[in-house]
PDB file of N, CA and C in Angstrom:
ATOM      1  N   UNK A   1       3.109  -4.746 128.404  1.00  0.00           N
ATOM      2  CA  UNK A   1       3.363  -4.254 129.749  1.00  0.00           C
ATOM      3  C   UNK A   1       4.342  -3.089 129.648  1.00  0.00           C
ATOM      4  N   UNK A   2       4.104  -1.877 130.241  1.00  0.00           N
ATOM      5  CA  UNK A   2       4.903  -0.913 130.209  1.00  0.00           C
ATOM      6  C   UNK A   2       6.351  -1.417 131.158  1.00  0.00           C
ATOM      7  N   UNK A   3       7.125  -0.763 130.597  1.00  0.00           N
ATOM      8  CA  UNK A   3       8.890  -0.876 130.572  1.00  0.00           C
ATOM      9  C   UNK A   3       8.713  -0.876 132.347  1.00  0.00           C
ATOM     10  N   UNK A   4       8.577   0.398 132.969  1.00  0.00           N
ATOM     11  CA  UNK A   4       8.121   0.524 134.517  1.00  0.00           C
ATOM     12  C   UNK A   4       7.726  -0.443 134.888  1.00  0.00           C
ATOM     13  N   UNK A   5       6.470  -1.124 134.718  1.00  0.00           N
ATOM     14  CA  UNK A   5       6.136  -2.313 135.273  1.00  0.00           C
ATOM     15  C   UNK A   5       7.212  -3.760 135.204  1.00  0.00           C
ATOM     16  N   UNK A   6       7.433  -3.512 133.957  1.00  0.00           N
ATOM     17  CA  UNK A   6       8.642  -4.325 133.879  1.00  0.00           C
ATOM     18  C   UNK A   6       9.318  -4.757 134.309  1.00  0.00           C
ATOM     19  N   UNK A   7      10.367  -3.844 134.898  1.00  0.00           N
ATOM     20  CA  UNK A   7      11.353  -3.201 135.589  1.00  0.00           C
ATOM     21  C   UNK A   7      11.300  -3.512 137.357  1.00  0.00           C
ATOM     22  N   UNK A   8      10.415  -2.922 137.818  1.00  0.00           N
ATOM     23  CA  UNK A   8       9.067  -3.605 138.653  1.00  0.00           C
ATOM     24  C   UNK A   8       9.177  -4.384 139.266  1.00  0.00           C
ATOM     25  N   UNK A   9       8.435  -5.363 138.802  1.00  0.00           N
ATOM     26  CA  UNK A   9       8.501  -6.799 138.507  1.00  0.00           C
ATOM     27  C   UNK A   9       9.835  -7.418 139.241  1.00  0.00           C
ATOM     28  N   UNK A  10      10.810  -7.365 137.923  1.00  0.00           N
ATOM     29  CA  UNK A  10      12.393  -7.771 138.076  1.00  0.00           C
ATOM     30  C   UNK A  10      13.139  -7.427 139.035  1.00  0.00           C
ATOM     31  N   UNK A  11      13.101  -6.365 139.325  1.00  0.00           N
ATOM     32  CA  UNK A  11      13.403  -6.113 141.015  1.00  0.00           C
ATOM     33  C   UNK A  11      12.720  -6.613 142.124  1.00  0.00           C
ATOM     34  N   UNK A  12      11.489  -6.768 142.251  1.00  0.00           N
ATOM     35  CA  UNK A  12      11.030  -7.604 143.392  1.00  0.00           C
ATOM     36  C   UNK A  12      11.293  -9.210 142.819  1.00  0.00           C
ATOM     37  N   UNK A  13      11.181  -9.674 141.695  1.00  0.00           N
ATOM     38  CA  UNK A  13      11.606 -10.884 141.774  1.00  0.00           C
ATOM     39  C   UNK A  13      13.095 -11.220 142.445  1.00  0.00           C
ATOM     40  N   UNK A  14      14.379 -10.659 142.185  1.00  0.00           N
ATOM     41  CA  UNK A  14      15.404 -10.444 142.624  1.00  0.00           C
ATOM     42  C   UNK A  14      16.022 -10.574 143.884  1.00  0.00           C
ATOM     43  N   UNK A  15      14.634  -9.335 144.437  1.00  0.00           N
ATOM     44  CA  UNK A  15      14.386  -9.272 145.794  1.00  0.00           C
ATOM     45  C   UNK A  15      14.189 -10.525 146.947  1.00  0.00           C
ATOM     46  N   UNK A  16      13.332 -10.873 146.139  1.00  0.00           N
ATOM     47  CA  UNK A  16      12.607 -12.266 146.775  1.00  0.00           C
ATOM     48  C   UNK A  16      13.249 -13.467 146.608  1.00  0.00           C
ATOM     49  N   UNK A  17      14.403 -13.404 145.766  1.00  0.00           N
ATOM     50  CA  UNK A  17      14.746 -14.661 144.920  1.00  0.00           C
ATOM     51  C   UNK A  17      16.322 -14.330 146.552  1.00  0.00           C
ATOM     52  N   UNK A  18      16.729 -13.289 146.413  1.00  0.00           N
ATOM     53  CA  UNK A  18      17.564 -13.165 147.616  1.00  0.00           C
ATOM     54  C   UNK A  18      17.189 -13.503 148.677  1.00  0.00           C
ATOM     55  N   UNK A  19      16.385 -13.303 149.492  1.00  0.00           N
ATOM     56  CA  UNK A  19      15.680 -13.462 150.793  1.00  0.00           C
ATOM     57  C   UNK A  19      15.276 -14.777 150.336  1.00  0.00           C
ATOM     58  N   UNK A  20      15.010 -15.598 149.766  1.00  0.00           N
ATOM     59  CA  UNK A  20      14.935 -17.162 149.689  1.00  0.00           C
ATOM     60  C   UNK A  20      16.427 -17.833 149.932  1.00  0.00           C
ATOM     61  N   UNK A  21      18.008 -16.756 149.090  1.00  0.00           N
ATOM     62  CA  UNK A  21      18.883 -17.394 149.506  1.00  0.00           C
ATOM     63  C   UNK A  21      19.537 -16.942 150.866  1.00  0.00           C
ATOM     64  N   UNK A  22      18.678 -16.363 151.777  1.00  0.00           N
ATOM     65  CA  UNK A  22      19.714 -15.730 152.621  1.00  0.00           C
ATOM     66  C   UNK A  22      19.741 -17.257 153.974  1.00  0.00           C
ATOM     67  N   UNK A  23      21.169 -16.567 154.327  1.00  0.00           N
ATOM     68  CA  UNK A  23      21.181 -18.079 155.956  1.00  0.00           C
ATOM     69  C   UNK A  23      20.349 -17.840 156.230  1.00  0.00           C
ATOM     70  N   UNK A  24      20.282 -19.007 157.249  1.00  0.00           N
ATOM     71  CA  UNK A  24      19.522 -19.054 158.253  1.00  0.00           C
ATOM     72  C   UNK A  24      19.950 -18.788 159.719  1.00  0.00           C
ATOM     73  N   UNK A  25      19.313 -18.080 160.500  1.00  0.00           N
ATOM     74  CA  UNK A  25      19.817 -17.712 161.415  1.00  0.00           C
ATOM     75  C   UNK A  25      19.016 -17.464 162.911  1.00  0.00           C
ATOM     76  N   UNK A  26      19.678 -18.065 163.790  1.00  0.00           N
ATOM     77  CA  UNK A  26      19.155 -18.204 165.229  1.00  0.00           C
ATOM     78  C   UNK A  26      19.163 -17.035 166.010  1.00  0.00           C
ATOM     79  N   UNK A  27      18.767 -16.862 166.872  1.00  0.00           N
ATOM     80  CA  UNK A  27      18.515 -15.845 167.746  1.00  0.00           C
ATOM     81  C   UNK A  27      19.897 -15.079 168.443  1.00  0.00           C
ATOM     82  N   UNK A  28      21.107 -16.158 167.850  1.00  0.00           N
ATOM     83  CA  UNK A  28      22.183 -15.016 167.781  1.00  0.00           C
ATOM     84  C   UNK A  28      23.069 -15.502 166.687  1.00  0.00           C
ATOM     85  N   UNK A  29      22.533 -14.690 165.353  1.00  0.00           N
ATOM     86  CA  UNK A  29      23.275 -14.871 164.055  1.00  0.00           C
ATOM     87  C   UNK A  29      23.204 -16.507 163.500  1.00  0.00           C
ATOM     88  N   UNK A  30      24.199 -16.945 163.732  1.00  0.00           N
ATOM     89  CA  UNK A  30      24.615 -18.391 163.044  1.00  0.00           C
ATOM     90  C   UNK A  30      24.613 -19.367 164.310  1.00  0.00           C
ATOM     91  N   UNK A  31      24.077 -19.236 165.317  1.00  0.00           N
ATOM     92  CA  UNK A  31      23.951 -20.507 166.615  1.00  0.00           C
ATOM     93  C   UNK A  31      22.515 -20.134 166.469  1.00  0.00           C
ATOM     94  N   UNK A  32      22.237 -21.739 167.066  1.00  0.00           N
ATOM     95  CA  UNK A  32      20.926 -22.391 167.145  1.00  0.00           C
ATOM     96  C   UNK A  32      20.876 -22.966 168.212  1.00  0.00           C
ATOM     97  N   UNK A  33      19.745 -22.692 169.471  1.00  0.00           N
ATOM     98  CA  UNK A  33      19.940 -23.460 170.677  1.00  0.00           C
ATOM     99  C   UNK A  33      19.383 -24.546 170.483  1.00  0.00           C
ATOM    100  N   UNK A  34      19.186 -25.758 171.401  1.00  0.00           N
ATOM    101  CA  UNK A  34      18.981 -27.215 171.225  1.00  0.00           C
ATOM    102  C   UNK A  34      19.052 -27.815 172.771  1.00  0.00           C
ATOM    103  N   UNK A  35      17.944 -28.899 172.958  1.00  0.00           N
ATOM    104  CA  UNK A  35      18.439 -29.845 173.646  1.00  0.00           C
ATOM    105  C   UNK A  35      18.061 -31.098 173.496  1.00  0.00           C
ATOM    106  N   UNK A  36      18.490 -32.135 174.846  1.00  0.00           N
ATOM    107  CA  UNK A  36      18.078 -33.255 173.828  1.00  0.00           C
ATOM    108  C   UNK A  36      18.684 -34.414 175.067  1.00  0.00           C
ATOM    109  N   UNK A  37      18.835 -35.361 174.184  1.00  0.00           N
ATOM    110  CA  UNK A  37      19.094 -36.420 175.890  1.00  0.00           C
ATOM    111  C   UNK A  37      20.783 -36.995 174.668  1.00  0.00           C
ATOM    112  N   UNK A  38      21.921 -37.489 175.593  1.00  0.00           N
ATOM    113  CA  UNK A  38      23.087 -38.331 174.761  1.00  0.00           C
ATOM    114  C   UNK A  38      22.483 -39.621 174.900  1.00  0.00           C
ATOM    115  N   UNK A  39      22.994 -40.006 173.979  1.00  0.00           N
ATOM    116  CA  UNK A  39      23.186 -41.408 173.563  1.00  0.00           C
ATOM    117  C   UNK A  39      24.468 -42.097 173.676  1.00  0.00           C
ATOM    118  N   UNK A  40      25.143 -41.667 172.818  1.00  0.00           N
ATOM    119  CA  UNK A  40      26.524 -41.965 172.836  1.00  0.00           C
ATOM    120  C   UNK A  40      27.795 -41.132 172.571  1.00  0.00           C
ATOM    121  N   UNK A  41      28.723 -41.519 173.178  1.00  0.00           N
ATOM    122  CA  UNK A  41      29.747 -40.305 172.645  1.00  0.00           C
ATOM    123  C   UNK A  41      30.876 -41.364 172.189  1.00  0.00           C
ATOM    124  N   UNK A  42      31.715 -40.517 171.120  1.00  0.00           N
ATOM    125  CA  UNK A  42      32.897 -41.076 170.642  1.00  0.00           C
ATOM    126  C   UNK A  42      34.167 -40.088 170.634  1.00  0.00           C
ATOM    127  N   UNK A  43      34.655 -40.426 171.944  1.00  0.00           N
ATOM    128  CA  UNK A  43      35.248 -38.910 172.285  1.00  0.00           C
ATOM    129  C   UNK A  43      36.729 -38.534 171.431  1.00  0.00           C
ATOM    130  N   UNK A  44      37.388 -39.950 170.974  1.00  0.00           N
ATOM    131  CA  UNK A  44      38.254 -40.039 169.922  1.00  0.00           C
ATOM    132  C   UNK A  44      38.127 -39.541 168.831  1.00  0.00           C
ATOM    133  N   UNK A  45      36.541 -39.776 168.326  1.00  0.00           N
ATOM    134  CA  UNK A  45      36.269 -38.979 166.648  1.00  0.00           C
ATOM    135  C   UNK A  45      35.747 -37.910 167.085  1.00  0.00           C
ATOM    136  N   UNK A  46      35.498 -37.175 168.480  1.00  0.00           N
ATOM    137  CA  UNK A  46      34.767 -35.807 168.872  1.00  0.00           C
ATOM    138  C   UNK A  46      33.546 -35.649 167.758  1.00  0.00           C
ATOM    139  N   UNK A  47      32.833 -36.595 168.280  1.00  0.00           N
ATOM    140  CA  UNK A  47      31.405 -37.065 167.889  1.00  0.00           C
ATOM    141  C   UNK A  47      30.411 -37.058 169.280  1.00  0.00           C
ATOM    142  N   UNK A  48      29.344 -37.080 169.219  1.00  0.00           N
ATOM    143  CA  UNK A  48      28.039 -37.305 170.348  1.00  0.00           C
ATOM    144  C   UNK A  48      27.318 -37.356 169.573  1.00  0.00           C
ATOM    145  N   UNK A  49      26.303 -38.674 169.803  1.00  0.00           N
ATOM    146  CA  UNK A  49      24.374 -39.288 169.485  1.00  0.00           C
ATOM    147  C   UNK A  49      23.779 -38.475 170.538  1.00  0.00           C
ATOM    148  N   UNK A  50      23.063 -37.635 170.033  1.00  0.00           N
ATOM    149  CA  UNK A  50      22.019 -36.977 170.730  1.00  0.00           C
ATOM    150  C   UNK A  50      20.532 -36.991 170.045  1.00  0.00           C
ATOM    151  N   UNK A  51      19.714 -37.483 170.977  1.00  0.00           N
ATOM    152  CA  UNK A  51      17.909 -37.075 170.745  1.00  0.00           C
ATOM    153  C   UNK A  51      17.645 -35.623 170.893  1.00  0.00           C
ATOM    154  N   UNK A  52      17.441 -35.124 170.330  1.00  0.00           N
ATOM    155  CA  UNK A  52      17.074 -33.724 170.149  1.00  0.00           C
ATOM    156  C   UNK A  52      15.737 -33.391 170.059  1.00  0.00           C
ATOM    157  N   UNK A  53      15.220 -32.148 170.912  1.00  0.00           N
ATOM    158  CA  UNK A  53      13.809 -32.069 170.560  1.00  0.00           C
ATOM    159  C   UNK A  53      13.765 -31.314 169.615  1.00  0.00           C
ATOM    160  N   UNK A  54      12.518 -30.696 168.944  1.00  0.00           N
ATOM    161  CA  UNK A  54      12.458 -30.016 167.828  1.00  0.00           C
ATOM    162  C   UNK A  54      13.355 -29.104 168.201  1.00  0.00           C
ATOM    163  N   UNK A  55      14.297 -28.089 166.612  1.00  0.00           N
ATOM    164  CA  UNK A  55      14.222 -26.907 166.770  1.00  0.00           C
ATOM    165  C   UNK A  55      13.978 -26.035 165.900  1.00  0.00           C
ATOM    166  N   UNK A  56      13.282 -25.350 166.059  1.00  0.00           N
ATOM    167  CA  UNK A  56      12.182 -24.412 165.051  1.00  0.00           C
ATOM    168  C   UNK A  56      13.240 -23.551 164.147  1.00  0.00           C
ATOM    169  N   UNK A  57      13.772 -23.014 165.293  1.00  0.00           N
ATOM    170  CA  UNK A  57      14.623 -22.088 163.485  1.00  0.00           C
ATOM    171  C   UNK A  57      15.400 -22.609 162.826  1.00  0.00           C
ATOM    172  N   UNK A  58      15.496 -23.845 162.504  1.00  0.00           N
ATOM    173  CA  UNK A  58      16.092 -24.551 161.668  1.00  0.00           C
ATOM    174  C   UNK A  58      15.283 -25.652 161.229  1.00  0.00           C
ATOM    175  N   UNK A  59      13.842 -25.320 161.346  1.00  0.00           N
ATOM    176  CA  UNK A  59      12.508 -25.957 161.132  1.00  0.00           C
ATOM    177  C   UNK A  59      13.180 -27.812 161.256  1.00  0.00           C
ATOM    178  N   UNK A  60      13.560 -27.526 162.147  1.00  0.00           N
ATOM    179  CA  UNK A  60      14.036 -29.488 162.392  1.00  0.00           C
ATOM    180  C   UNK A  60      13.184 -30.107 163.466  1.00  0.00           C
ATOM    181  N   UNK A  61      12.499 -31.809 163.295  1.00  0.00           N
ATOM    182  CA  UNK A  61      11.940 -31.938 164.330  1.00  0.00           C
ATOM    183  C   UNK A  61      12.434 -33.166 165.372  1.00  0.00           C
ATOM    184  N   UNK A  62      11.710 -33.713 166.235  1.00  0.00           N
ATOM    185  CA  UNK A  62      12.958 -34.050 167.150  1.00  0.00           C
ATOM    186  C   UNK A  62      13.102 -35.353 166.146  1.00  0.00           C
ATOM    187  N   UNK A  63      14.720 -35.857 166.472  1.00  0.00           N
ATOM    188  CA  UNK A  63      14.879 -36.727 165.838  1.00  0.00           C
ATOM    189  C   UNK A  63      16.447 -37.466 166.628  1.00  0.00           C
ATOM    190  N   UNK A  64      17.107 -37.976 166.273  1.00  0.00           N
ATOM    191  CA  UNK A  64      18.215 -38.746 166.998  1.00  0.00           C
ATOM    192  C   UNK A  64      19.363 -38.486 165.449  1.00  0.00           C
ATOM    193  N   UNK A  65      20.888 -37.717 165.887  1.00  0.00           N
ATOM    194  CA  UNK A  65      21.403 -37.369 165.057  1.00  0.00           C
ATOM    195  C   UNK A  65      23.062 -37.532 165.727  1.00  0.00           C
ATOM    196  N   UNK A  66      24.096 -37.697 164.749  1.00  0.00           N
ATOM    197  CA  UNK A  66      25.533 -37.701 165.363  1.00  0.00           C
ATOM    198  C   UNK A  66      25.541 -35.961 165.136  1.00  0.00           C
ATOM    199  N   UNK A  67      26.297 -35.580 166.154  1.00  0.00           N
ATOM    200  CA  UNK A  67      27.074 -34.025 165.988  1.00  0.00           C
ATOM    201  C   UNK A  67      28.665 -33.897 166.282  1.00  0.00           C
ATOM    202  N   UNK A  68      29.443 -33.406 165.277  1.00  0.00           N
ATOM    203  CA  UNK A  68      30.311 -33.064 165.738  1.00  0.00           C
ATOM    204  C   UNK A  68      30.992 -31.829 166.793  1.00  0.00           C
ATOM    205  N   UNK A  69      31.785 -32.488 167.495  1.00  0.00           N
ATOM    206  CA  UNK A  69      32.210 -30.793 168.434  1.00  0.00           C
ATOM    207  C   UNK A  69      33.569 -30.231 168.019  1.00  0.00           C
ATOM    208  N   UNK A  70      32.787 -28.818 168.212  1.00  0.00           N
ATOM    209  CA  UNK A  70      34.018 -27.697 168.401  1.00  0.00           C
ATOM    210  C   UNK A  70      35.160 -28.209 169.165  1.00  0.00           C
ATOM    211  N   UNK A  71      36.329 -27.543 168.581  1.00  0.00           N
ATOM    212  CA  UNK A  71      37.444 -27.868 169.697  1.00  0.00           C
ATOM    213  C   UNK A  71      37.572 -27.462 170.878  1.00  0.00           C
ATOM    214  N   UNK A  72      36.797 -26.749 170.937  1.00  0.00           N
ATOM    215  CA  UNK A  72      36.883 -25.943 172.386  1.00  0.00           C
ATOM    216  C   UNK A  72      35.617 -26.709 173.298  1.00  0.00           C
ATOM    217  N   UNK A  73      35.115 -27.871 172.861  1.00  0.00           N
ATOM    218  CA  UNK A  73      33.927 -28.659 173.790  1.00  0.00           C
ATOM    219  C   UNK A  73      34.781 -29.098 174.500  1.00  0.00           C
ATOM    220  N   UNK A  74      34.345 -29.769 175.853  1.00  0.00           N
ATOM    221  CA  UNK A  74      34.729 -30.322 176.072  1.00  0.00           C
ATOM    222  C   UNK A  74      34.042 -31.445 176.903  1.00  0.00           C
ATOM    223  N   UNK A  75      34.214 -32.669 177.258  1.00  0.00           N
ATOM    224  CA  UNK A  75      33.393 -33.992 177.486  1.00  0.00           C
ATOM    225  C   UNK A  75      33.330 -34.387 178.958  1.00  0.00           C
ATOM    226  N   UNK A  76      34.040 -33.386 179.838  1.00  0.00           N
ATOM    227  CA  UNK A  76      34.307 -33.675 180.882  1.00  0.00           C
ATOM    228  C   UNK A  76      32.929 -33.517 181.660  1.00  0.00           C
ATOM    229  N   UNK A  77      32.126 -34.995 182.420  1.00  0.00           N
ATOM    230  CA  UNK A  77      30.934 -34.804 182.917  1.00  0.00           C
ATOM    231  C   UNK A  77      29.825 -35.428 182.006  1.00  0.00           C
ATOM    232  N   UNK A  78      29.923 -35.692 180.630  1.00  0.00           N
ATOM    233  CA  UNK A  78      28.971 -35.811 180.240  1.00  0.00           C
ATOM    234  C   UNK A  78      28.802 -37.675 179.936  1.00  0.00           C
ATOM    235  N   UNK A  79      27.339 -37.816 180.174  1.00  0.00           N
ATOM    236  CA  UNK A  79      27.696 -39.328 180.291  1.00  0.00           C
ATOM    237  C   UNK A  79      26.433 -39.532 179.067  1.00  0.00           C
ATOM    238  N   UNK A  80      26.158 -40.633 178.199  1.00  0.00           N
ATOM    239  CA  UNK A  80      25.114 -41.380 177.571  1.00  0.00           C
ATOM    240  C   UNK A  80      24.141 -41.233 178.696  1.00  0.00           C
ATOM    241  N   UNK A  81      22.536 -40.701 178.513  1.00  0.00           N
ATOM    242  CA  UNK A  81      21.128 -40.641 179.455  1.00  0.00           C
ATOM    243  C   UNK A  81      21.278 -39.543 179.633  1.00  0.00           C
ATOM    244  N   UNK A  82      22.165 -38.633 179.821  1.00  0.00           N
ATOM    245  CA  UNK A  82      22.224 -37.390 180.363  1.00  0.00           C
ATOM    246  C   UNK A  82      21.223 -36.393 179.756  1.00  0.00           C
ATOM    247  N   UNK A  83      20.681 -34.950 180.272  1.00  0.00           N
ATOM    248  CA  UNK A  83      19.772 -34.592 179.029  1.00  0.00           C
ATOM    249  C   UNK A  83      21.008 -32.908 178.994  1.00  0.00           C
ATOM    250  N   UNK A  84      21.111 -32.625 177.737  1.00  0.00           N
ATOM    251  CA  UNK A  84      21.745 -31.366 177.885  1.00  0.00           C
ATOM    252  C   UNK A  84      21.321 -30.580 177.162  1.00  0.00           C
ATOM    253  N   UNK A  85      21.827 -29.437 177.306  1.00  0.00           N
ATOM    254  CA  UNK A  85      21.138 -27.969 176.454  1.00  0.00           C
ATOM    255  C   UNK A  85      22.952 -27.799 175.680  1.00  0.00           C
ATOM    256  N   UNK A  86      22.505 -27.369 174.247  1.00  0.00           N
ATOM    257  CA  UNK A  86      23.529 -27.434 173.507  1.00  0.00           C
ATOM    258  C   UNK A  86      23.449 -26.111 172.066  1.00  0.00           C
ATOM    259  N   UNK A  87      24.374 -25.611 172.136  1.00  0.00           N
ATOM    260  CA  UNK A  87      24.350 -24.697 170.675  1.00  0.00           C
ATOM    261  C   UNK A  87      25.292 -24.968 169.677  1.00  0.00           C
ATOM    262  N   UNK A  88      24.431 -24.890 168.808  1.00  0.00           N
ATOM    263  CA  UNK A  88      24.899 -25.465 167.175  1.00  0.00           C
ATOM    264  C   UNK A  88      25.282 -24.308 166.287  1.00  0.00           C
ATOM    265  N   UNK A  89      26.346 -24.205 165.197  1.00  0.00           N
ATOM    266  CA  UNK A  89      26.855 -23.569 164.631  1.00  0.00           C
ATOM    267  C   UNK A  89      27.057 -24.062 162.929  1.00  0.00           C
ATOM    268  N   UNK A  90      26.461 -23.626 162.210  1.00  0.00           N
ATOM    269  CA  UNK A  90      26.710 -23.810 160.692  1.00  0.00           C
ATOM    270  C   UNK A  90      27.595 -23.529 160.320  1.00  0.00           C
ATOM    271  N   UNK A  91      28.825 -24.724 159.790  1.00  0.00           N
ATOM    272  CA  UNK A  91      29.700 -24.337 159.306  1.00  0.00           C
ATOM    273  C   UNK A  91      29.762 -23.873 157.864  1.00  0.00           C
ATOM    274  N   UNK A  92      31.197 -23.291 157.327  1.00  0.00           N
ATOM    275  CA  UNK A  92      30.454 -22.952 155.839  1.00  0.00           C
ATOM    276  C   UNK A  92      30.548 -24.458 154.747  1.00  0.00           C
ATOM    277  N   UNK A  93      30.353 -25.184 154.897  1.00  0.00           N
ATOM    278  CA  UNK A  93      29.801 -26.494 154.219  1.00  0.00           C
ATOM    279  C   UNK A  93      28.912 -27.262 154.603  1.00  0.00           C
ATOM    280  N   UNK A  94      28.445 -26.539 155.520  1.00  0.00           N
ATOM    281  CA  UNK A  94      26.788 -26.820 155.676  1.00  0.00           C
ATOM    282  C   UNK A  94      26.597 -27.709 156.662  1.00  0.00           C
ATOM    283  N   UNK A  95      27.491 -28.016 157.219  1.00  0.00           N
ATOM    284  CA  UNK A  95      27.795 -29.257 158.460  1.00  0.00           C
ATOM    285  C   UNK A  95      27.484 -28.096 159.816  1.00  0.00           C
ATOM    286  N   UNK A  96      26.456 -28.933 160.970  1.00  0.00           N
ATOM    287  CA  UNK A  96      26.299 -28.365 162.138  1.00  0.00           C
ATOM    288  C   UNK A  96      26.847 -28.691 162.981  1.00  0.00           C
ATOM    289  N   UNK A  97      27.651 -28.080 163.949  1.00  0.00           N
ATOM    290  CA  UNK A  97      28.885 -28.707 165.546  1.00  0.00           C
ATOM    291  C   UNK A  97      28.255 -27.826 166.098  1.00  0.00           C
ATOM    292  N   UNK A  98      28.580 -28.452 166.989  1.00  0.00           N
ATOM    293  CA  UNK A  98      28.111 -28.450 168.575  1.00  0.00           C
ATOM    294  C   UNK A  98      29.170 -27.493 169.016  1.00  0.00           C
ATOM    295  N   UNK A  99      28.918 -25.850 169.611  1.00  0.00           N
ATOM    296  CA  UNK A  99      29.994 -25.125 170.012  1.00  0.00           C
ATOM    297  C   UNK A  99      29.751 -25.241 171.340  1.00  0.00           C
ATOM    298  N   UNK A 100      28.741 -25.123 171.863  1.00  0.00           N
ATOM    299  CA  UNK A 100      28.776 -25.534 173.477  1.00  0.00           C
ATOM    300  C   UNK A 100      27.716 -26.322 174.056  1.00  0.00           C
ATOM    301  N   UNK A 101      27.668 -26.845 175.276  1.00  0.00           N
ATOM    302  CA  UNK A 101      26.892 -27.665 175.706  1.00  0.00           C
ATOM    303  C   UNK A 101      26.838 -28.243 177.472  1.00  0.00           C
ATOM    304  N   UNK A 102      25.895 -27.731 178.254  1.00  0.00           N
ATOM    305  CA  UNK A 102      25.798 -27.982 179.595  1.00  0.00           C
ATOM    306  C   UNK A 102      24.778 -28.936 179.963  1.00  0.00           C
ATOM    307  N   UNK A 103      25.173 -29.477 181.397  1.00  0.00           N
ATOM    308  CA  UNK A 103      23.801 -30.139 181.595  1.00  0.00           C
ATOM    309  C   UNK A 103      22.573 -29.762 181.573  1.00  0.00           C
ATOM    310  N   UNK A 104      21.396 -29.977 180.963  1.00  0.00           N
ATOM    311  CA  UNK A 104      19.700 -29.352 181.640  1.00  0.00           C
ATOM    312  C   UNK A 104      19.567 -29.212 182.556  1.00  0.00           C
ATOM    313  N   UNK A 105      18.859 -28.179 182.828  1.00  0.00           N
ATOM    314  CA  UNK A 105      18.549 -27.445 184.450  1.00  0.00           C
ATOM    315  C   UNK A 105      17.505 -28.134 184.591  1.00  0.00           C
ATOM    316  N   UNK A 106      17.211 -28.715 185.517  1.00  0.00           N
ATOM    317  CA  UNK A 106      15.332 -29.244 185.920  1.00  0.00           C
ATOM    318  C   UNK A 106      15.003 -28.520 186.542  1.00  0.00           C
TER     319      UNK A 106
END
């Protein structure tokens, strides 16, 4: 194989091998929207059980999961049955919190 082709090659592998490691990212950078119905909250460990429906850019499907919240959430209003719309944030250890979260609009 000529050196060029070579060469080639190794750069689009590189290429590709990057864009396999790059984040992942929601429709604004590093948040991911979500909703989902509570389950439970543990407002002492700033925890919430939420059913979540799918969400695609984070190819997740619906499933029932604990989330932790941001410090800046806050719990006031929200009860277990409730259904809410919520955005998620990747921290850098790979753990997802909950940065904000309102009731669903019907």
């Amino acid at each position: 194989m000529p050196k060029r082709s070579v060469l080639l090659l190794l750069a689009l592998t590189v290429f590709i091998s990057a864009l396999a490691c790059a984040p992942e990212t929601g429709a604004s950078g590093d948040h991911f929207p979500g909703a989902g119905t509570v389950n439970s909250i543990a407002a002492d460990e700033r925890k919430i059980n939420i059913t979540h429906d799918p969400i695609p850019a984070l190819g997740w499907p619906e499933m029932t999961m604990d989330f932790q919240l941001a410090d800046a959430v806050t719990l006031e209003g929200i009860e277990p049955g409730q259904k809410v719309e919520f955005r998620l944030r990747k921290r850098a250890d790979g753990a997802y919190v909950i940065e904000s979260f309102d009731l669903a609009k019907d």
